[in-house]
Protein backbone atom coordinates (compact mmCIF):
# COMPACT_ATOMS: atom_id res chain seq x y z
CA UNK A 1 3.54 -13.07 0.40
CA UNK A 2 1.55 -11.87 -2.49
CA UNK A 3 -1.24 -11.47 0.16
CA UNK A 4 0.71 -9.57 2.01
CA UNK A 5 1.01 -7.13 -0.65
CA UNK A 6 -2.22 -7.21 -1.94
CA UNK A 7 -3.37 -6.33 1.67
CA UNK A 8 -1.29 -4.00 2.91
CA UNK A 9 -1.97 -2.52 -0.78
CA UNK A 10 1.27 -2.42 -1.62
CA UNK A 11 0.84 -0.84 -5.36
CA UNK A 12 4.39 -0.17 -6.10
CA UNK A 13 5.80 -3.75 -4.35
CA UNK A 14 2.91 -5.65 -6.81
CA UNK A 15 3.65 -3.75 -9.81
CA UNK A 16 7.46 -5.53 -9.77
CA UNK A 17 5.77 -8.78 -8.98
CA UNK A 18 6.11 -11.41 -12.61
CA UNK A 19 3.66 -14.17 -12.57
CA UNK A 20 5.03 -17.26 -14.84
CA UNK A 21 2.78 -20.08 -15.78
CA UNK A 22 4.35 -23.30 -16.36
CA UNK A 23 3.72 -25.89 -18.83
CA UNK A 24 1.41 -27.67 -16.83
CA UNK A 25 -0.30 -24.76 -15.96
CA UNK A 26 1.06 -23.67 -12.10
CA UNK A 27 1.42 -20.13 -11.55
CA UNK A 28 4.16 -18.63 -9.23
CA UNK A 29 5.06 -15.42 -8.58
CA UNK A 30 9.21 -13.87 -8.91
CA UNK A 31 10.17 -10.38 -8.26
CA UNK A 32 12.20 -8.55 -6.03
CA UNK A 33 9.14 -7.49 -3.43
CA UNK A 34 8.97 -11.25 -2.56
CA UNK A 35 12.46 -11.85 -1.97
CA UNK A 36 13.10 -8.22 0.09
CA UNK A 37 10.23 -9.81 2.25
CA UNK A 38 12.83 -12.77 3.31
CA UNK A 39 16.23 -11.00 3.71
CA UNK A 40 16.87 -7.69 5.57
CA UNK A 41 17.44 -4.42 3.73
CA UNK A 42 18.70 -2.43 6.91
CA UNK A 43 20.02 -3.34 10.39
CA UNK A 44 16.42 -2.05 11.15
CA UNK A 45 14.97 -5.24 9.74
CA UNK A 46 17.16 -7.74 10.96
CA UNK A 47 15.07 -8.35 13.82
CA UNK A 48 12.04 -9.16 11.67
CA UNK A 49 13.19 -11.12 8.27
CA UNK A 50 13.65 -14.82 7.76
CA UNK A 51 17.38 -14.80 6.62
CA UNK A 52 19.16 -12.70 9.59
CA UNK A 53 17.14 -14.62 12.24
CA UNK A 54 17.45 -17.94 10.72
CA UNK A 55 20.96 -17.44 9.65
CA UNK A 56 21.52 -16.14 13.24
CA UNK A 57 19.91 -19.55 14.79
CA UNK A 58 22.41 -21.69 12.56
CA UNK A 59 25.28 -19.73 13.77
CA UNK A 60 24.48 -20.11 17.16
CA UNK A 61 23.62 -24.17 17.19
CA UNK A 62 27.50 -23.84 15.89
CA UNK A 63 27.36 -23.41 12.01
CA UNK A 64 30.41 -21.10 11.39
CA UNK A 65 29.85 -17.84 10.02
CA UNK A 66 31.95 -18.73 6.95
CA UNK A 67 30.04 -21.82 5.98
CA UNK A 68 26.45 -19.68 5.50
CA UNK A 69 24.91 -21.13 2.24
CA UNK A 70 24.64 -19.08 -0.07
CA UNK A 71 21.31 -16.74 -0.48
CA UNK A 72 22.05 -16.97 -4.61
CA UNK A 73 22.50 -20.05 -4.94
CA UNK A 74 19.14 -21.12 -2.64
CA UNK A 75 16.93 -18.56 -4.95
CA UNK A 76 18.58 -20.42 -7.60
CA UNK A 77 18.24 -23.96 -6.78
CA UNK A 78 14.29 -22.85 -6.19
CA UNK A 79 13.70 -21.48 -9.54
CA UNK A 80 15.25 -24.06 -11.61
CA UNK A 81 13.42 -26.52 -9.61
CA UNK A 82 9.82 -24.94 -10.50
CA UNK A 83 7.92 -27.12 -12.70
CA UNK A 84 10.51 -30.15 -12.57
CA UNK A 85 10.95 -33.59 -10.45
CA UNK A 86 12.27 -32.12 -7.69
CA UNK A 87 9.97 -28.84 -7.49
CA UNK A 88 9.72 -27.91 -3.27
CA UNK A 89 12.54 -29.87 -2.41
CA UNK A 90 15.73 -28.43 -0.93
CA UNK A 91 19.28 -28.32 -2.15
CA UNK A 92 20.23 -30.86 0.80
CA UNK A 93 21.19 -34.40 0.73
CA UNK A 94 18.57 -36.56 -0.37
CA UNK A 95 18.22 -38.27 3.31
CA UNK A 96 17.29 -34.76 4.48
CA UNK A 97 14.37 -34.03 2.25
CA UNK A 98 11.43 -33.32 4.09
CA UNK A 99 8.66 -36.24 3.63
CA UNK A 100 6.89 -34.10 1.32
CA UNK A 101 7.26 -30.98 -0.83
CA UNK A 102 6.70 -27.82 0.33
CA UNK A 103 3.39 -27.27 -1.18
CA UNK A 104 1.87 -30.03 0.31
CA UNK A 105 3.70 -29.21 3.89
CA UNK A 106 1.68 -25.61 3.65
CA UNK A 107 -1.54 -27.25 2.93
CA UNK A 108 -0.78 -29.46 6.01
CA UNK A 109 -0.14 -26.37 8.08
CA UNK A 110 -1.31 -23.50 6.84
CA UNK A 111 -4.77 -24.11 8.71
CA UNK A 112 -2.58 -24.24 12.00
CA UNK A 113 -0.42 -20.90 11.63
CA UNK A 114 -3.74 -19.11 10.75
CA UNK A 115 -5.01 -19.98 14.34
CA UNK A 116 -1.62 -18.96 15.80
CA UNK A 117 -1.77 -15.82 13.86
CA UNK A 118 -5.08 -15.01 14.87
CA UNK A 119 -4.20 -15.55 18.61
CA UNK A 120 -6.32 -18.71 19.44
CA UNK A 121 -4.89 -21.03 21.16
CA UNK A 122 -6.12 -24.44 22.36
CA UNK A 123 -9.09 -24.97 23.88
CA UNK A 124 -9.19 -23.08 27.51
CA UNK A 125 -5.67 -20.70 26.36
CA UNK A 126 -6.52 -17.29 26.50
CA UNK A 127 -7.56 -15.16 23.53
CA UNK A 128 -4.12 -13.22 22.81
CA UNK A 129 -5.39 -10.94 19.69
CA UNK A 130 -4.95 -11.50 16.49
CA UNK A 131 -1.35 -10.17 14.47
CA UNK A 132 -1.64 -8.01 11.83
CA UNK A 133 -0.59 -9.16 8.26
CA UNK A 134 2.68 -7.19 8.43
CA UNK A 135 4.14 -8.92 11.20
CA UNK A 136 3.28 -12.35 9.77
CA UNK A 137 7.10 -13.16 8.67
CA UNK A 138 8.30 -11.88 11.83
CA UNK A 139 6.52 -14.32 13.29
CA UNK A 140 7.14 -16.98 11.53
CA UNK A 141 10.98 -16.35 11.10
CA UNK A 142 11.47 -16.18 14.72
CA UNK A 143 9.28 -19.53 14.68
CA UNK A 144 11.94 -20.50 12.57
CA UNK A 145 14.63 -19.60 14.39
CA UNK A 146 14.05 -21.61 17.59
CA UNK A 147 13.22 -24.46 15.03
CA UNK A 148 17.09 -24.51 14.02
CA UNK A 149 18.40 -24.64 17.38
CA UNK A 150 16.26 -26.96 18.27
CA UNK A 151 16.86 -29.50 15.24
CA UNK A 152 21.12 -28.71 16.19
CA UNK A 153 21.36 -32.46 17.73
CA UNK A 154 19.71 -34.64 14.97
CA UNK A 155 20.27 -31.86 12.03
CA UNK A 156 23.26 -30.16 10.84
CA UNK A 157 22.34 -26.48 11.14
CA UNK A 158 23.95 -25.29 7.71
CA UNK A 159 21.14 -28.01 6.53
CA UNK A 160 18.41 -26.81 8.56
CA UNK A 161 19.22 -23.38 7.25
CA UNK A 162 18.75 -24.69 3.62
CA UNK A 163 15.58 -26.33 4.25
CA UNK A 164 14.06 -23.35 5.73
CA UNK A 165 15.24 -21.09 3.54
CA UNK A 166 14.41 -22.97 0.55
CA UNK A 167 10.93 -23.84 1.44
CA UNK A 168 10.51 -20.17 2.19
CA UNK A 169 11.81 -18.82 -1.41
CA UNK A 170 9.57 -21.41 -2.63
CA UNK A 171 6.28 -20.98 -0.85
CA UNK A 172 7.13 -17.28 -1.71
CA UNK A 173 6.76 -18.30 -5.29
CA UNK A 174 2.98 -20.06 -4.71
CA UNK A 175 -0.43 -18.97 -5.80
CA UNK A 176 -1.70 -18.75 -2.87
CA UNK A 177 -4.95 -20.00 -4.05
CA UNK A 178 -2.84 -23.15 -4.12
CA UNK A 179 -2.64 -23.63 -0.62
């Protein structure tokens, strides 16, 4: 997300960006650009931010309204996380945690969303043209979104939300010459 920014030059969004070194020596990256870049601002937005659409998919793989987790808590659980045991791991039961953290996750896949991104497909699928930067979380929250729903029959969707979110506010957080 700090790409995104620094590409779309973004002066004023940077600017409000805090980078915070850990004892070990990680950088990540806090401030209020990177989070507006995961929840909608506007009704305008909805339609292209991670929280409505995922939030959205939960609700309808039959998570009730009332039982959304909480967006405070999640940023929460990520930042006191940074640096400790359980860095890149969700707030979810521990037979829920993903096989690995989320850093190691993005290194996994990052290669493979930067061909869908660009528009190449497989070998022999047609050349679809390449997305622009901005629309980058779009794409991946509505990736997200059928993810949920289609997770509803082995994976509670209130958990599914967590994970995603999570992993989101976290990799939000990277250097992304980490990755």
């Amino acid at each position: 997300m700090i790409t995104r920014l620094t590409e779309t030059g973004d002066h004023a969004g940077l600017s409000q960006i805090h980078r915070v070194m850990t004892k070990d020596g990680g950088t990540y990256f806090f401030g209020e650009p990177l989070n507006q870049m995961l929840i909608a601002m506007s009704d305008a937005e909805a339609g292209e931010k991670l929280w409505p659409l995922a939030a959205g998919a939960a609700v309808a793989a039959g998570l009730d309204p009332r039982h959304l987790p909480n967006l405070d808590a999640m940023f929460s659980h990520v930042a006191e996380t940074i640096g400790g045991d359980l860095e890149g791991m969700p707030s979810v039961p521990r037979e829920h945690f993903p096989f690995f953290p989320v850093r190691e996750l993005l290194k996994a896949v990052w290669p493979l969303a930067l061909i869908c991104f660009s528009g190449r497909g497989p070998a022999g699928s047609p050349h679809l043209g390449e997305a622009s930067i901005r629309f980058w979380p779009a794409i991946a929250a509505h990736a997200a979104n059928a993810l949920i729903r289609q997770v509803q029959p082995v994976l509670a969707p209130g958990v599914a939300l967590t994970i995603v979110m999570e992993a989101a506010i976290y990799a939000s957080k990277l250097d992304p010459t980490t990755i």
